[in-house]
PDB file of N, CA and C in Angstrom:
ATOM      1  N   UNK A   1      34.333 175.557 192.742  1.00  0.00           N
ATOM      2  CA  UNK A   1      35.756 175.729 192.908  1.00  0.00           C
ATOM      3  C   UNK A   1      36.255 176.668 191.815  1.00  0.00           C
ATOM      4  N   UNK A   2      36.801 177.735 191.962  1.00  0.00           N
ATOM      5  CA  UNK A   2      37.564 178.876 191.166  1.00  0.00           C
ATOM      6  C   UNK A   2      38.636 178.230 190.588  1.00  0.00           C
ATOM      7  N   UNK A   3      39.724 178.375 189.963  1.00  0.00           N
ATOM      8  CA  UNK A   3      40.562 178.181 189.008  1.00  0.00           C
ATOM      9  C   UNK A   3      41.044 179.492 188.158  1.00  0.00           C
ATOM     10  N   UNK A   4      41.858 179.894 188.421  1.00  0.00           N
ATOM     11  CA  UNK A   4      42.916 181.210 187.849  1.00  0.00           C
ATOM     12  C   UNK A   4      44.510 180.402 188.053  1.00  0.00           C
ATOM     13  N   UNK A   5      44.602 180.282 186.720  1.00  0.00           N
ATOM     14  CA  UNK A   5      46.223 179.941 186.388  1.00  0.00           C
ATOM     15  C   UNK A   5      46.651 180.737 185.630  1.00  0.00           C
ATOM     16  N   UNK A   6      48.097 181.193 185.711  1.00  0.00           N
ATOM     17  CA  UNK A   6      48.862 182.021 185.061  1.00  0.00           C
ATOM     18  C   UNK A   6      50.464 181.945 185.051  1.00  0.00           C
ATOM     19  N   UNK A   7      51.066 181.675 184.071  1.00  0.00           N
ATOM     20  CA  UNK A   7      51.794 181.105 183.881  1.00  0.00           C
ATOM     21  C   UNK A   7      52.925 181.995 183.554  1.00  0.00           C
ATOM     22  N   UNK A   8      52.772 182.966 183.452  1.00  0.00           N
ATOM     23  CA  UNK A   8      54.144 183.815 183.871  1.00  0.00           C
ATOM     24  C   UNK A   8      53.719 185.157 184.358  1.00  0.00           C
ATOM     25  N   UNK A   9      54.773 186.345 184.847  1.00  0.00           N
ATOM     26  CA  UNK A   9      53.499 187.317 185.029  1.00  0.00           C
ATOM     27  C   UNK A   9      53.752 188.678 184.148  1.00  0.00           C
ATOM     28  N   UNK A  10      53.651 188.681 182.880  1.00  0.00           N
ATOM     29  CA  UNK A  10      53.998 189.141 181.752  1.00  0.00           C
ATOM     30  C   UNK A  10      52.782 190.333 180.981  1.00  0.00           C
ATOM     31  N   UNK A  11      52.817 190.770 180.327  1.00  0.00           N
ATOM     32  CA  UNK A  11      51.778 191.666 179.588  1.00  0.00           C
ATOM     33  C   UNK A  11      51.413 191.403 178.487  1.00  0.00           C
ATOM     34  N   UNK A  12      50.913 192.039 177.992  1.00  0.00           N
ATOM     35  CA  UNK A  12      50.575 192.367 176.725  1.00  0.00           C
ATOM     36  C   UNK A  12      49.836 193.695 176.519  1.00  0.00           C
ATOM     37  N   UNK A  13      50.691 194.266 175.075  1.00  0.00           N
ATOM     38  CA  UNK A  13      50.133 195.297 174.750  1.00  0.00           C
ATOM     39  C   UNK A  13      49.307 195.493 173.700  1.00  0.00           C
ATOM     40  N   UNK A  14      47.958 196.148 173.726  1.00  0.00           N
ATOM     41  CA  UNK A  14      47.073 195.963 173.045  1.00  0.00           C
ATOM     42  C   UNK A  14      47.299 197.010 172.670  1.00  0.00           C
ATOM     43  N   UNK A  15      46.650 196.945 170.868  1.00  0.00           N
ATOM     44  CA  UNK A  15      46.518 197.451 169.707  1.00  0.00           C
ATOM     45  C   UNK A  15      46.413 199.057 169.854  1.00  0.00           C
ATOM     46  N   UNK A  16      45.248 199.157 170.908  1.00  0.00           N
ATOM     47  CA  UNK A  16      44.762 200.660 170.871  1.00  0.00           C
ATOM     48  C   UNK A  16      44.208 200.710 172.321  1.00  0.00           C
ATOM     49  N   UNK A  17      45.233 200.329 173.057  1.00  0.00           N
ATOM     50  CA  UNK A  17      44.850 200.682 174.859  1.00  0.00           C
ATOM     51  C   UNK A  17      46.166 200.540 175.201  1.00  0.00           C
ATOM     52  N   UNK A  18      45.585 200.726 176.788  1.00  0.00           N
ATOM     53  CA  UNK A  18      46.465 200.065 177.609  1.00  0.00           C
ATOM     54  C   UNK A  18      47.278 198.637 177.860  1.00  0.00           C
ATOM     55  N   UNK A  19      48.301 198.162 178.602  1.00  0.00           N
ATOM     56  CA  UNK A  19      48.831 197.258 178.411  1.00  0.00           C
ATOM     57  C   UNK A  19      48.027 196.392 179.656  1.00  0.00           C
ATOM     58  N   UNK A  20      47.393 195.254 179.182  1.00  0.00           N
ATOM     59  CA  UNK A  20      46.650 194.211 180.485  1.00  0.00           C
ATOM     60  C   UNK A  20      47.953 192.983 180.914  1.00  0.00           C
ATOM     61  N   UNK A  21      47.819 192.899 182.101  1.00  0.00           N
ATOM     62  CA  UNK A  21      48.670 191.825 182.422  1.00  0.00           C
ATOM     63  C   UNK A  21      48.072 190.616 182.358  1.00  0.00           C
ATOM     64  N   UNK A  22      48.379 189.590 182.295  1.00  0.00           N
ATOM     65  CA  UNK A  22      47.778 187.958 182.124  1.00  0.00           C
ATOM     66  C   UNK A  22      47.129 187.313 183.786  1.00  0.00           C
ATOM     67  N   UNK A  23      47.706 188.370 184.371  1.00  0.00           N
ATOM     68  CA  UNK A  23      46.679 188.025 185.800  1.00  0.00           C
ATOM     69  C   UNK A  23      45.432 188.664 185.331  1.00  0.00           C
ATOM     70  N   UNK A  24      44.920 189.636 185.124  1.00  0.00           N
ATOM     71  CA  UNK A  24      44.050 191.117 184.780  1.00  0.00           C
ATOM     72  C   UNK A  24      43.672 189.787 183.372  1.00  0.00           C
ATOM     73  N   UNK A  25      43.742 189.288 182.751  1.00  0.00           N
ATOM     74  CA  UNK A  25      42.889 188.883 181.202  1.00  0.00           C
ATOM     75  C   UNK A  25      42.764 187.323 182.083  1.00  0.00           C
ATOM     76  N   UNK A  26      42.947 186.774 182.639  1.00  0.00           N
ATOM     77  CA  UNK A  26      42.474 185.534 183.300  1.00  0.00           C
ATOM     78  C   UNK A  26      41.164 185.909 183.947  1.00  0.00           C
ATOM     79  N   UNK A  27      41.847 186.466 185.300  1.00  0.00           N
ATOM     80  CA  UNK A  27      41.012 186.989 186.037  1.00  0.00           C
ATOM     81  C   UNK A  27      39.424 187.748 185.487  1.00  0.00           C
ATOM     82  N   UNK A  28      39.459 188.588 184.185  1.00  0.00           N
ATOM     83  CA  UNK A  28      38.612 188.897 183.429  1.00  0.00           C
ATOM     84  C   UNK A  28      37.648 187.810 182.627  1.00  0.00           C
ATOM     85  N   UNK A  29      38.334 187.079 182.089  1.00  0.00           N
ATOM     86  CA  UNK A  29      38.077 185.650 181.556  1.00  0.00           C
ATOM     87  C   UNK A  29      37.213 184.685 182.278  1.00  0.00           C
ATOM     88  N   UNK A  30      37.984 184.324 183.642  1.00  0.00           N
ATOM     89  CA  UNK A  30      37.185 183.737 184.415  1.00  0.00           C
ATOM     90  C   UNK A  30      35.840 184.432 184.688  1.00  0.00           C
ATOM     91  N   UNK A  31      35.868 185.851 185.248  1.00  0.00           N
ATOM     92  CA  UNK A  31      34.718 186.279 185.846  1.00  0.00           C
ATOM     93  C   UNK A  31      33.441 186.477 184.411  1.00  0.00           C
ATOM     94  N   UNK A  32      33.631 186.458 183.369  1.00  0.00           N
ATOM     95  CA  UNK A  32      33.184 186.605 182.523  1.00  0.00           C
ATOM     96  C   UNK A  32      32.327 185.041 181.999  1.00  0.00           C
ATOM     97  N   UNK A  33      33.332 184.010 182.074  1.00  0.00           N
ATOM     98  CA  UNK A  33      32.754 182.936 181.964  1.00  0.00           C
ATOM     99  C   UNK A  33      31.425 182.573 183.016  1.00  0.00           C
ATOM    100  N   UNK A  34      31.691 183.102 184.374  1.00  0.00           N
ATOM    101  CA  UNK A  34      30.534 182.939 185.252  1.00  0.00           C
ATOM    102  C   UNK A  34      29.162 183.311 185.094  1.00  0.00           C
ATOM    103  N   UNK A  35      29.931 184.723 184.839  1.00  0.00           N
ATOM    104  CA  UNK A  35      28.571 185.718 184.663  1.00  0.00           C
ATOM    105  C   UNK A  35      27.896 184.946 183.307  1.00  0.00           C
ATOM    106  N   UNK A  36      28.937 185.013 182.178  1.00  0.00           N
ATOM    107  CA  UNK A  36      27.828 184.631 180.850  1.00  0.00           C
ATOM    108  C   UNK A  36      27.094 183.546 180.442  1.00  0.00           C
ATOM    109  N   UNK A  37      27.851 182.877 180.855  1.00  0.00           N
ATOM    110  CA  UNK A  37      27.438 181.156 180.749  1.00  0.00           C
ATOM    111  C   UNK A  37      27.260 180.138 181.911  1.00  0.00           C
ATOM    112  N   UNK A  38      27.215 180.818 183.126  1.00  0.00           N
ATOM    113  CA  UNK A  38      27.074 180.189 184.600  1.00  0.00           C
ATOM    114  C   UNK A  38      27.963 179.212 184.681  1.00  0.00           C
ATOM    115  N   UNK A  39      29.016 179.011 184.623  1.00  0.00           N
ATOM    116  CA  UNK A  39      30.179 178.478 184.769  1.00  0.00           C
ATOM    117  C   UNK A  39      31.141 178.587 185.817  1.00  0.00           C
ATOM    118  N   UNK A  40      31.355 178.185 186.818  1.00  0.00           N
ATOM    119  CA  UNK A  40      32.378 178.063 187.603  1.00  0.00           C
ATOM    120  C   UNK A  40      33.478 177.158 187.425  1.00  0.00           C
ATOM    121  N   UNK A  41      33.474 175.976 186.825  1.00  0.00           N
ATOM    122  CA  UNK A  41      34.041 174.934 186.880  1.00  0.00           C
ATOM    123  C   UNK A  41      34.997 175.118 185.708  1.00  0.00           C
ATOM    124  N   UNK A  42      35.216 176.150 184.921  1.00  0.00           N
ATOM    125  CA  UNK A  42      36.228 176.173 183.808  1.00  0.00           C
ATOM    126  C   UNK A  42      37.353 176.706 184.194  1.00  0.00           C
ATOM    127  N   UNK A  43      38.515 176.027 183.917  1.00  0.00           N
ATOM    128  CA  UNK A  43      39.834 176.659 184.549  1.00  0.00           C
ATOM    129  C   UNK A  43      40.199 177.406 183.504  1.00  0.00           C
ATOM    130  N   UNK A  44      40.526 179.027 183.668  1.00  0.00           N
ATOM    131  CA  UNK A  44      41.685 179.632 182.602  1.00  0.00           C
ATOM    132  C   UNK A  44      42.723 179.871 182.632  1.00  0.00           C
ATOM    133  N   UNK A  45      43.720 180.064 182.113  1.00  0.00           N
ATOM    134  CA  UNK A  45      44.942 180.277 182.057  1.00  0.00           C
ATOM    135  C   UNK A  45      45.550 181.037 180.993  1.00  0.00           C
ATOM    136  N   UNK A  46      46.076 181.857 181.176  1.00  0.00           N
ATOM    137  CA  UNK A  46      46.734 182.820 180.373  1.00  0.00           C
ATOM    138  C   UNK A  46      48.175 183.281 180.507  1.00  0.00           C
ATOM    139  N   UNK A  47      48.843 183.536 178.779  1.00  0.00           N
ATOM    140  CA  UNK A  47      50.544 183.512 178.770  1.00  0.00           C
ATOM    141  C   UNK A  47      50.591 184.106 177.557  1.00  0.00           C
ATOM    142  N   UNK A  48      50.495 185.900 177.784  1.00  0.00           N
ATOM    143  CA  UNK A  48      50.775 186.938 177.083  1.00  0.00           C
ATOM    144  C   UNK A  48      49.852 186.914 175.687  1.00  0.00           C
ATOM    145  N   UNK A  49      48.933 186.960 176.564  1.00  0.00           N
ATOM    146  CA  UNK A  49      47.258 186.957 175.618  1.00  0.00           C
ATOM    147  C   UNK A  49      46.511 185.765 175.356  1.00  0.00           C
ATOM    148  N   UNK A  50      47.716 184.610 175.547  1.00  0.00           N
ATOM    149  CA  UNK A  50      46.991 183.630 174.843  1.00  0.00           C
ATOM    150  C   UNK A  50      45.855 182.526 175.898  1.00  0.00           C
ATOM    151  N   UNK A  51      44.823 182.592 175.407  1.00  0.00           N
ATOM    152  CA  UNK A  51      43.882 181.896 177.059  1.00  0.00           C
ATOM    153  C   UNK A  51      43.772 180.439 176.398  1.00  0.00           C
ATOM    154  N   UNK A  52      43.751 179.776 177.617  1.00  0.00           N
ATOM    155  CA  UNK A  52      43.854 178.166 177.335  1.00  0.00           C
ATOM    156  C   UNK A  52      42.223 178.056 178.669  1.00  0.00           C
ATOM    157  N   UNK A  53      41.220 177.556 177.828  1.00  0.00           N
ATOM    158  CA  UNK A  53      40.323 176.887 178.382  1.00  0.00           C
ATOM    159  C   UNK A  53      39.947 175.658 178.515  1.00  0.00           C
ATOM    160  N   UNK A  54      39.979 174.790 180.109  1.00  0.00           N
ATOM    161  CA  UNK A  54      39.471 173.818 180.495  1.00  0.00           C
ATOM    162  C   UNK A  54      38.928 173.313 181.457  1.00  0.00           C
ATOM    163  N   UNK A  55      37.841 172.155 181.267  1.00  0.00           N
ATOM    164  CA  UNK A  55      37.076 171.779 182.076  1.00  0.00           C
ATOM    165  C   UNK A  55      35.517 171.046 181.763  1.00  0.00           C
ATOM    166  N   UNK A  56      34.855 170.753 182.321  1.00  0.00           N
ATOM    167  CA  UNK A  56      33.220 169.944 181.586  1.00  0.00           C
ATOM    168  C   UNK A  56      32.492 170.979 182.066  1.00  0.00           C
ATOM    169  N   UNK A  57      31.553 171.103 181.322  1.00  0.00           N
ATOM    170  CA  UNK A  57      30.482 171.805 181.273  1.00  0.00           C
ATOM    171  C   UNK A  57      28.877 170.705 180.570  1.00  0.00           C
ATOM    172  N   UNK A  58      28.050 170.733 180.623  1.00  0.00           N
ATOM    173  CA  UNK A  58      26.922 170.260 180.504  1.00  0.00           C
ATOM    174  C   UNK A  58      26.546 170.214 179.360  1.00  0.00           C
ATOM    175  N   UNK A  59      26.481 171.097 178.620  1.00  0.00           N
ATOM    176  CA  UNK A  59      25.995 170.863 177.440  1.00  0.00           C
ATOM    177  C   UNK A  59      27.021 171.291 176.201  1.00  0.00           C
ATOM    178  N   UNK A  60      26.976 170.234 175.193  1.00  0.00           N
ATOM    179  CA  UNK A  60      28.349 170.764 173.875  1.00  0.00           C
ATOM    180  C   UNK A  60      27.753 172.140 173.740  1.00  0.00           C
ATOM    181  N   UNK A  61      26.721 172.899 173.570  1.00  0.00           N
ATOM    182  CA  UNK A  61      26.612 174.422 172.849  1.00  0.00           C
ATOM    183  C   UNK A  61      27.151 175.319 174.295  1.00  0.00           C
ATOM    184  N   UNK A  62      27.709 175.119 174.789  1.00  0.00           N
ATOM    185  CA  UNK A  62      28.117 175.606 176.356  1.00  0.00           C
ATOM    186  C   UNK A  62      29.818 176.184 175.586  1.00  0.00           C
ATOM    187  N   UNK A  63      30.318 175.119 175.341  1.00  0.00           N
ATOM    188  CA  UNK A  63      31.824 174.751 175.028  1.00  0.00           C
ATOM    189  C   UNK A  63      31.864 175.940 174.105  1.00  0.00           C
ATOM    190  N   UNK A  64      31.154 176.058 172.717  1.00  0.00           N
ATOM    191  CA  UNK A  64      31.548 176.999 171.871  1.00  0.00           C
ATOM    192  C   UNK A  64      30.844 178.196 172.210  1.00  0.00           C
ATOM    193  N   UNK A  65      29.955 178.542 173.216  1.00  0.00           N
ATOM    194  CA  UNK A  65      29.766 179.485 173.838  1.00  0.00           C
ATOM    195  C   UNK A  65      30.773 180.403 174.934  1.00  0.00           C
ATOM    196  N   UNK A  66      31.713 179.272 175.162  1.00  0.00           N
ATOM    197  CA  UNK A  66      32.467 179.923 176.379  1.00  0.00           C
ATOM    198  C   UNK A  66      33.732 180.395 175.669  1.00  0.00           C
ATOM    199  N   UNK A  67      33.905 179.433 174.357  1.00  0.00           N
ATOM    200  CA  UNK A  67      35.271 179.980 173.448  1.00  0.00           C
ATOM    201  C   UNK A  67      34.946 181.332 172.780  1.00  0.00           C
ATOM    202  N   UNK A  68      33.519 181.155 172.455  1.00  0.00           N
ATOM    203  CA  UNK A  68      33.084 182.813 171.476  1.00  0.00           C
ATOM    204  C   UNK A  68      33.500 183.948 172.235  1.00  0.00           C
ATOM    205  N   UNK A  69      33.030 183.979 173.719  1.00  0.00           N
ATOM    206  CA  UNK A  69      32.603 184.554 175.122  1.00  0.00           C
ATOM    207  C   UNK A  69      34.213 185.374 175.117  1.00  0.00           C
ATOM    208  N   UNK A  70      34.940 184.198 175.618  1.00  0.00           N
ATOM    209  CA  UNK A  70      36.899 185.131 175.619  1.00  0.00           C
ATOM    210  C   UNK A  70      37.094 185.225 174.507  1.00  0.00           C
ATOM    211  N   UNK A  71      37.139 185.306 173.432  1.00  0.00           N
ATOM    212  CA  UNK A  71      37.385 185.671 171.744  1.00  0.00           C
ATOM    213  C   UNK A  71      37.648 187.055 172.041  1.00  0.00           C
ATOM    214  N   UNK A  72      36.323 187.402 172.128  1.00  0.00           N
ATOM    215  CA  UNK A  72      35.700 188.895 172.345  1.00  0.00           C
ATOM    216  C   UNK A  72      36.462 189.497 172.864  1.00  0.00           C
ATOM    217  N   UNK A  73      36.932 189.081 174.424  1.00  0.00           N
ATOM    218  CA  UNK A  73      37.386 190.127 175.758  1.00  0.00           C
ATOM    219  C   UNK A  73      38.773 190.789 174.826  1.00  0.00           C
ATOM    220  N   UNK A  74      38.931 191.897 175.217  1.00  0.00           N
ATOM    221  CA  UNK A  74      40.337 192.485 175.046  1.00  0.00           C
ATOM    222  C   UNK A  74      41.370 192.656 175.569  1.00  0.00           C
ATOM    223  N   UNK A  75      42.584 191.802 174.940  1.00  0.00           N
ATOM    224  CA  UNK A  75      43.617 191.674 174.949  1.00  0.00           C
ATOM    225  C   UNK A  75      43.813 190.153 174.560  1.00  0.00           C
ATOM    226  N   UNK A  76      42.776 189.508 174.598  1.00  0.00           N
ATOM    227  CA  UNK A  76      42.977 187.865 174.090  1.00  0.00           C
ATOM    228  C   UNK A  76      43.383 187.664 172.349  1.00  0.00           C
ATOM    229  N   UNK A  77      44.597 187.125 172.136  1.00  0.00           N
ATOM    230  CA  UNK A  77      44.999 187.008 171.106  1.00  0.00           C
ATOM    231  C   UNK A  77      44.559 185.633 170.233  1.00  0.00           C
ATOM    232  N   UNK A  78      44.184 184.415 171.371  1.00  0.00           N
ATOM    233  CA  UNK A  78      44.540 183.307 171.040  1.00  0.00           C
ATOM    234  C   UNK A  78      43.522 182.529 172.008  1.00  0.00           C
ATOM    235  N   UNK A  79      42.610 181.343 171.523  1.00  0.00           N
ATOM    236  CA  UNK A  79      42.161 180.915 172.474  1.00  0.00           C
ATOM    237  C   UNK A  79      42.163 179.266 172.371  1.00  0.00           C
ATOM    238  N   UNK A  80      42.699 178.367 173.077  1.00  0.00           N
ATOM    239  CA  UNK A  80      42.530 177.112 173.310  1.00  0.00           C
ATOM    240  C   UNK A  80      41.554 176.821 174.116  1.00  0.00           C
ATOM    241  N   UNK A  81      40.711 175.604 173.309  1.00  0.00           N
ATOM    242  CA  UNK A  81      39.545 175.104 174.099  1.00  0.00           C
ATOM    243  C   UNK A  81      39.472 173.678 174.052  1.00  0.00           C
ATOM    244  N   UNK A  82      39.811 173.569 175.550  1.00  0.00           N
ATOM    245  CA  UNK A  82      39.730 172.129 176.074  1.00  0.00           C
ATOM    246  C   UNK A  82      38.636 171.809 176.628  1.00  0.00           C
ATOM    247  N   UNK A  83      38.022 172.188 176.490  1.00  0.00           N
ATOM    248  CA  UNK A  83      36.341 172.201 177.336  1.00  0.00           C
ATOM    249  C   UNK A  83      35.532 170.876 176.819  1.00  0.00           C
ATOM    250  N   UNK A  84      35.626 169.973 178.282  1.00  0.00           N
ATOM    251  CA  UNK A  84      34.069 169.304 177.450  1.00  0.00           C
ATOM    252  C   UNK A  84      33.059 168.759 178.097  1.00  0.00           C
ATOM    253  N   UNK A  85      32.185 167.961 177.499  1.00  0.00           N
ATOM    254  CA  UNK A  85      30.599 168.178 177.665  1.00  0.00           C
ATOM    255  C   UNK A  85      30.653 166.929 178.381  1.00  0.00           C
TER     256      UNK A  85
END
């Protein structure tokens, strides 16, 4: 089951690009969580950079794998992790 929440439909402008919208850094987020960590089951949500992650995943080194994972992506300012094992 997919999961893309977004909670307003707002931007953000990054440092030294273009401006991503919070549909565009979810949507990125999510597909990123799949690919890197085989994850479907994590819901994201995003509100002008800031990503809120939740859901169970299998193993605790999963959880701080999936928070490192959106850290990275660009335009994420902020990351909440509700994730658990």
């Amino acid at each position: 089951m997919d999961y893309l929440t977004v909670s307003s439909p707002t931007a953000v402008a990054l440092p030294s690009g273009p401006i991503i919208s919070d549909v565009e850094l979810a949507h990125k987020a999510k597909n990123l969580l799949g690919w890197k960590i085989r994850y479907n089951s994590i819901r994201v949500e995003a509100n002008k950079g800031h990503v809120i992650l939740t859901g169970k995943v299998d193993w605790p080194s999963d959880i701080a794998a999936a928070e490192q994972t959106i850290r990275k992506l660009r335009g994420v300012l902020s990351v909440t992790n509700r994730i658990v094992a």
